[in-house]
N, C-alpha and C. Protein backbone atom coordinates (compact mmCIF):
# COMPACT_ATOMS: atom_id res chain seq x y z
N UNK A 1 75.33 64.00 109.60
CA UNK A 1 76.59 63.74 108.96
C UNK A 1 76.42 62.54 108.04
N UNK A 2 76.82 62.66 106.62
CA UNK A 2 76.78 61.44 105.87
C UNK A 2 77.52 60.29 106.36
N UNK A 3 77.44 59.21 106.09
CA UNK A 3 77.76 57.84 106.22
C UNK A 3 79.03 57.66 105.47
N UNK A 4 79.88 56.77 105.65
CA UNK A 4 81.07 56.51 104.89
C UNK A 4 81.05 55.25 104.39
N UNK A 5 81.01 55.02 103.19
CA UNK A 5 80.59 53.39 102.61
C UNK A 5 81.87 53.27 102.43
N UNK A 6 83.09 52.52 102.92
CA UNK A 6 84.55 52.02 102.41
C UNK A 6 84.51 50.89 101.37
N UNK A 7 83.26 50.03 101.33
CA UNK A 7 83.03 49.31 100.45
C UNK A 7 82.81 49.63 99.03
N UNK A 8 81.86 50.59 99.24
CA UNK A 8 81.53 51.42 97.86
C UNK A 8 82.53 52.10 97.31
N UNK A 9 83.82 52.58 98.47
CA UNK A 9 84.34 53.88 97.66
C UNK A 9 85.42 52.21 96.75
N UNK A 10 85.93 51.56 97.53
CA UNK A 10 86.47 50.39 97.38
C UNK A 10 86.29 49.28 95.79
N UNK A 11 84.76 49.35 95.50
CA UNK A 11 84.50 48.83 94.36
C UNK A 11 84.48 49.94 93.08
N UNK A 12 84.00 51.12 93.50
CA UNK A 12 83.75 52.50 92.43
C UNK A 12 85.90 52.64 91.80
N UNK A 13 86.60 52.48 92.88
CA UNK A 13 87.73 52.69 92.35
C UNK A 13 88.50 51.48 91.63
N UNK A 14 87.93 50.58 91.84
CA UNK A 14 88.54 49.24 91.54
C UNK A 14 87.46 49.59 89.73
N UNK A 15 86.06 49.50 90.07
CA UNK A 15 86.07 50.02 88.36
C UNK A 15 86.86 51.21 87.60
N UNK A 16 87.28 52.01 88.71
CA UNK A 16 87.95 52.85 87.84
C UNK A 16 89.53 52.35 87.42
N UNK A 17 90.24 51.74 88.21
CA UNK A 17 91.55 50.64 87.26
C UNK A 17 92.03 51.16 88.64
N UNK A 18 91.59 51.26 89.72
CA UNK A 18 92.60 50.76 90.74
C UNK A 18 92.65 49.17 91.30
N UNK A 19 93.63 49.11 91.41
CA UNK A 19 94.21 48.02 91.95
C UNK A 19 93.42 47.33 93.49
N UNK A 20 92.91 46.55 93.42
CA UNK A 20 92.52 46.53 95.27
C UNK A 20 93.54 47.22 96.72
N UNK A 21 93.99 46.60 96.28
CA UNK A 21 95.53 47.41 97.64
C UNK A 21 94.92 48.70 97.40
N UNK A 22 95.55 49.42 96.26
CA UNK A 22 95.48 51.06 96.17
C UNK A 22 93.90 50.89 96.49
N UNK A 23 92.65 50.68 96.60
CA UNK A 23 91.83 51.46 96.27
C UNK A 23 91.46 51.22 97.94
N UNK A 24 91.66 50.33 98.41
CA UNK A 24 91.48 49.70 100.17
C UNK A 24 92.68 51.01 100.63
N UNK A 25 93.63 51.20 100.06
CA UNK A 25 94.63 52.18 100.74
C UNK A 25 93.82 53.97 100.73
N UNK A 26 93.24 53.82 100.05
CA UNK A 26 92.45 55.45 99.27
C UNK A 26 91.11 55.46 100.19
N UNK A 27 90.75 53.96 100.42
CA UNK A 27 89.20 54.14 101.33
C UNK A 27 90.01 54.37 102.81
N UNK A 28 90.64 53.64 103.11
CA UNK A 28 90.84 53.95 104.56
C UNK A 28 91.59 55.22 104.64
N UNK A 29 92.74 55.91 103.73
CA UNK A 29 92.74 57.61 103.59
C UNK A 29 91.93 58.10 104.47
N UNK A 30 90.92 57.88 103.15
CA UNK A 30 89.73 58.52 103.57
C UNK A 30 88.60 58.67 104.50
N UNK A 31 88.59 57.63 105.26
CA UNK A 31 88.17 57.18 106.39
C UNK A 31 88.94 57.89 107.21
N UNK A 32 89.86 57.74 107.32
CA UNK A 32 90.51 58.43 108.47
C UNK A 32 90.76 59.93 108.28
N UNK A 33 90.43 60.61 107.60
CA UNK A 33 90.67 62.06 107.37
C UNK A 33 89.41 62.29 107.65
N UNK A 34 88.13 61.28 107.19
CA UNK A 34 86.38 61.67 107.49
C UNK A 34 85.83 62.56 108.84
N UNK A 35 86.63 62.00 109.88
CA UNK A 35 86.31 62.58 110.95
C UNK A 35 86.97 63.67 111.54
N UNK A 36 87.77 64.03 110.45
CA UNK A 36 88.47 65.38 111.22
C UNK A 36 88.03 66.94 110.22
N UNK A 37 86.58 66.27 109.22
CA UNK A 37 85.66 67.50 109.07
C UNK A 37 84.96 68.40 110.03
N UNK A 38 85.22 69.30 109.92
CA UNK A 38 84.27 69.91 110.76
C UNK A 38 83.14 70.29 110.54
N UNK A 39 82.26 70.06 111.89
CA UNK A 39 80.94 70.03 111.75
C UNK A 39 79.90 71.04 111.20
N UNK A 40 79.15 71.29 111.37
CA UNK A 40 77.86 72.70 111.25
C UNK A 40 77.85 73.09 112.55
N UNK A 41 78.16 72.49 113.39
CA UNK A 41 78.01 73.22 115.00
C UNK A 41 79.24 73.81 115.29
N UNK A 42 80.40 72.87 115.01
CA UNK A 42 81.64 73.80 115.24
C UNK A 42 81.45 75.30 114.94
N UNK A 43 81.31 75.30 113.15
CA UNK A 43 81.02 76.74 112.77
C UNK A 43 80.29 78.13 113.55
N UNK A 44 79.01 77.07 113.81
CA UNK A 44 78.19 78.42 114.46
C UNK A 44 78.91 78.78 115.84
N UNK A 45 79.84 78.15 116.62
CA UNK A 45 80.42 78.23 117.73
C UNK A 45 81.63 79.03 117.28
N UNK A 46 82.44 78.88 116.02
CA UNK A 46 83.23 80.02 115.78
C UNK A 46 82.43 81.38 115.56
N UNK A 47 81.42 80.85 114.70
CA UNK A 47 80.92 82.46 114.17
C UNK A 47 80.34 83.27 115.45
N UNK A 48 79.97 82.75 116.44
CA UNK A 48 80.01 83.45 118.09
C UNK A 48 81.28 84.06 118.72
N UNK A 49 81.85 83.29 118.69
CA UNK A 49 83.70 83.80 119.32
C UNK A 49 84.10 84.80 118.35
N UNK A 50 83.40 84.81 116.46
CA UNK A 50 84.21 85.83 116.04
C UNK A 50 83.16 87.08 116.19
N UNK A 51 82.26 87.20 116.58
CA UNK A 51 81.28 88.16 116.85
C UNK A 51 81.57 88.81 118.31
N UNK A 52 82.19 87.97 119.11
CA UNK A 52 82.86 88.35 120.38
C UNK A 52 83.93 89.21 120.55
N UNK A 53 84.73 88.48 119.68
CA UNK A 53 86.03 89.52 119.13
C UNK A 53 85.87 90.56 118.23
N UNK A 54 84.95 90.77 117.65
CA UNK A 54 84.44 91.96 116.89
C UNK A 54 83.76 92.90 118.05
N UNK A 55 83.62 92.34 118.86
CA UNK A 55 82.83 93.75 119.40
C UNK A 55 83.57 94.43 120.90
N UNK A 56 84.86 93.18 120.72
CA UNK A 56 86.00 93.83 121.77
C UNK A 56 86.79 94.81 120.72
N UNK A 57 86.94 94.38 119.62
CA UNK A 57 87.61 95.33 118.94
C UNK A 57 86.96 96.17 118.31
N UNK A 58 86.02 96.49 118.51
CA UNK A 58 84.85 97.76 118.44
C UNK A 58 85.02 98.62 119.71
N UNK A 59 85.31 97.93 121.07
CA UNK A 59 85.09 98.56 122.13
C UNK A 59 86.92 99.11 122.28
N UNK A 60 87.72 98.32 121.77
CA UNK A 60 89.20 98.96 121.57
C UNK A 60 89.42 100.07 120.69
N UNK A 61 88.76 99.92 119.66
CA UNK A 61 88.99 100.77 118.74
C UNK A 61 88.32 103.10 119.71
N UNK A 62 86.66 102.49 120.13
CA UNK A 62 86.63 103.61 120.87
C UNK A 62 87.54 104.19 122.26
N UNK A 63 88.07 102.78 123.00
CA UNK A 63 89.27 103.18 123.90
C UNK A 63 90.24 103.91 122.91
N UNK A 64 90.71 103.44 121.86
CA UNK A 64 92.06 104.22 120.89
C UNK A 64 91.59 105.52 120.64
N UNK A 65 90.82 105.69 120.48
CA UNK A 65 89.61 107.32 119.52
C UNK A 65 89.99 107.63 121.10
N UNK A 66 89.60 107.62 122.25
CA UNK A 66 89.84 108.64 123.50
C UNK A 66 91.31 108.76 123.93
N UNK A 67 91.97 108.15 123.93
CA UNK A 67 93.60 107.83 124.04
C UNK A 67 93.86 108.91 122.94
N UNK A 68 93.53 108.44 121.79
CA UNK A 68 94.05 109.69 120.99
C UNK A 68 93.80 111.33 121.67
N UNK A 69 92.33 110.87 121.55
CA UNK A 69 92.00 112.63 121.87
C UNK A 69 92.76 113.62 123.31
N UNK A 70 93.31 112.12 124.20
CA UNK A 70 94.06 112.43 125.91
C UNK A 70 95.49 113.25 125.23
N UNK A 71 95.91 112.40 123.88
CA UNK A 71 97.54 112.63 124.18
C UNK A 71 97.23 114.43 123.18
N UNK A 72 96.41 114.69 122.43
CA UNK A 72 96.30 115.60 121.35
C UNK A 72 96.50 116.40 122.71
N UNK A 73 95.25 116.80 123.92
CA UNK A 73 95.55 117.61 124.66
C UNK A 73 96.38 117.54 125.67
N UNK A 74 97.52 116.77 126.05
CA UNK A 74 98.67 116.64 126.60
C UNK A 74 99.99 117.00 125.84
N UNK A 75 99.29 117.09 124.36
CA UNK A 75 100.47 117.57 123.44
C UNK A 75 100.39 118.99 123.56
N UNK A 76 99.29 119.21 123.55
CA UNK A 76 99.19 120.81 123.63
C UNK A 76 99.74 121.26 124.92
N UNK A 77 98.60 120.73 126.09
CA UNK A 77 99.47 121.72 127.43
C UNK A 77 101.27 121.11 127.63
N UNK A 78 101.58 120.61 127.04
CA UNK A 78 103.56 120.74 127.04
C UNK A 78 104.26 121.48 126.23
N UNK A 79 102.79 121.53 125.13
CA UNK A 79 103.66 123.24 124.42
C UNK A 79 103.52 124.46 125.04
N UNK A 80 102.27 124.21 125.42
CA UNK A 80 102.05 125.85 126.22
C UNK A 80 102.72 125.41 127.77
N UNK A 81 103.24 124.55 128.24
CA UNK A 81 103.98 124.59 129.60
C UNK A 81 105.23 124.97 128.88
N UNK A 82 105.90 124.88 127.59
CA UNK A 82 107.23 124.95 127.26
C UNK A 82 107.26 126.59 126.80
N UNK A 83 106.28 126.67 126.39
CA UNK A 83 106.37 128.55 125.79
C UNK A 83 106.67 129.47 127.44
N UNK A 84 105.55 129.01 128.14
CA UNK A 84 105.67 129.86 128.80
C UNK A 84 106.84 129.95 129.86
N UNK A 85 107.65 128.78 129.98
CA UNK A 85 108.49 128.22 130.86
C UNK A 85 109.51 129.15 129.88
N UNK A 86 110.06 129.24 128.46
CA UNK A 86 110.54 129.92 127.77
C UNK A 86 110.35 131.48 127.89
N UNK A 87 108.89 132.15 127.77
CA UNK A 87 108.57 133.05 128.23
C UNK A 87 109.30 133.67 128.87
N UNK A 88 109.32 132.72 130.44
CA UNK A 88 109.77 133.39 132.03
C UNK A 88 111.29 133.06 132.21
N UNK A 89 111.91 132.52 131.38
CA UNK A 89 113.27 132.15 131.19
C UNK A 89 113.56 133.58 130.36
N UNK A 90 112.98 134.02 129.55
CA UNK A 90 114.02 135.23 129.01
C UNK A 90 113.59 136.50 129.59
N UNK A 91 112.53 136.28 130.65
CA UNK A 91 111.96 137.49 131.30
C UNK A 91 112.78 137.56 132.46
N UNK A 92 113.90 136.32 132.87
CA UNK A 92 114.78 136.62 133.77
C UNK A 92 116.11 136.75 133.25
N UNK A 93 116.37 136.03 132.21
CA UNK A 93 117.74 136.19 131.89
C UNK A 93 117.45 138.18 131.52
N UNK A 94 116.33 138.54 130.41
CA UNK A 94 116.29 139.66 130.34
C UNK A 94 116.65 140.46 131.57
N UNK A 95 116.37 140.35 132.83
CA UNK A 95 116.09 141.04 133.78
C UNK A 95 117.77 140.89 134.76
N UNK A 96 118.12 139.68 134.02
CA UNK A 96 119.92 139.58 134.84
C UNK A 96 120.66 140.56 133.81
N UNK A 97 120.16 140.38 132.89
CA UNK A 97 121.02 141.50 131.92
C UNK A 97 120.71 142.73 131.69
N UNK A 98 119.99 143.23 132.30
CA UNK A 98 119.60 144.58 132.56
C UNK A 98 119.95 145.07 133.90
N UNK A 99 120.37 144.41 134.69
CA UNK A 99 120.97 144.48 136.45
C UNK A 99 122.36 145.43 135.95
């Protein structure tokens, strides 16, 4: 991790026409925002967790693909339980009205 010179940033802005106050106010900013970069290690520790979650949602995605394929044939046998339930419904009403 680089070094933070507050001195340097301190004189570089004072040549540039800041004021001492402002340029002591702009180094310590900056100082204090310095450490809430994140690192090169953080990263590789996300890019793990998001490789983790990629391959749960790889393994969700094939749970969804079989879920699908469960309800396609549950859609079907409730049509063919409804035809034939229809079927045997007019094979009796037929059969009360022929009495």
């Amino acid at each position: 991790m680089a070094t933070f010179d507050s001195l340097r940033i301190v004189k570089d802005l004072q040549a540039a026409g800041f004021a001492q106050n402002q340029a002591e106010a702009v180094a310590t900013a900056i100082r204090t925002g310095h450490g809430d970069v994140a690192k090169k290690s953080e990263f590789s520790g996300l890019r793990s967790e998001f490789s983790g979650l990629r391959a749960e949602f790889v393994g969700m995605r094939s749970e969804l693909a079989g879920v699908r394929s469960e309800l396609v044939a549950v859609k079907w046998a409730v049509g063919l339980l409804a035809a034939l339930n229809m079927s045997t419904l007019a094979a009796v009403v037929g059969q009360l009205l022929s009495a």
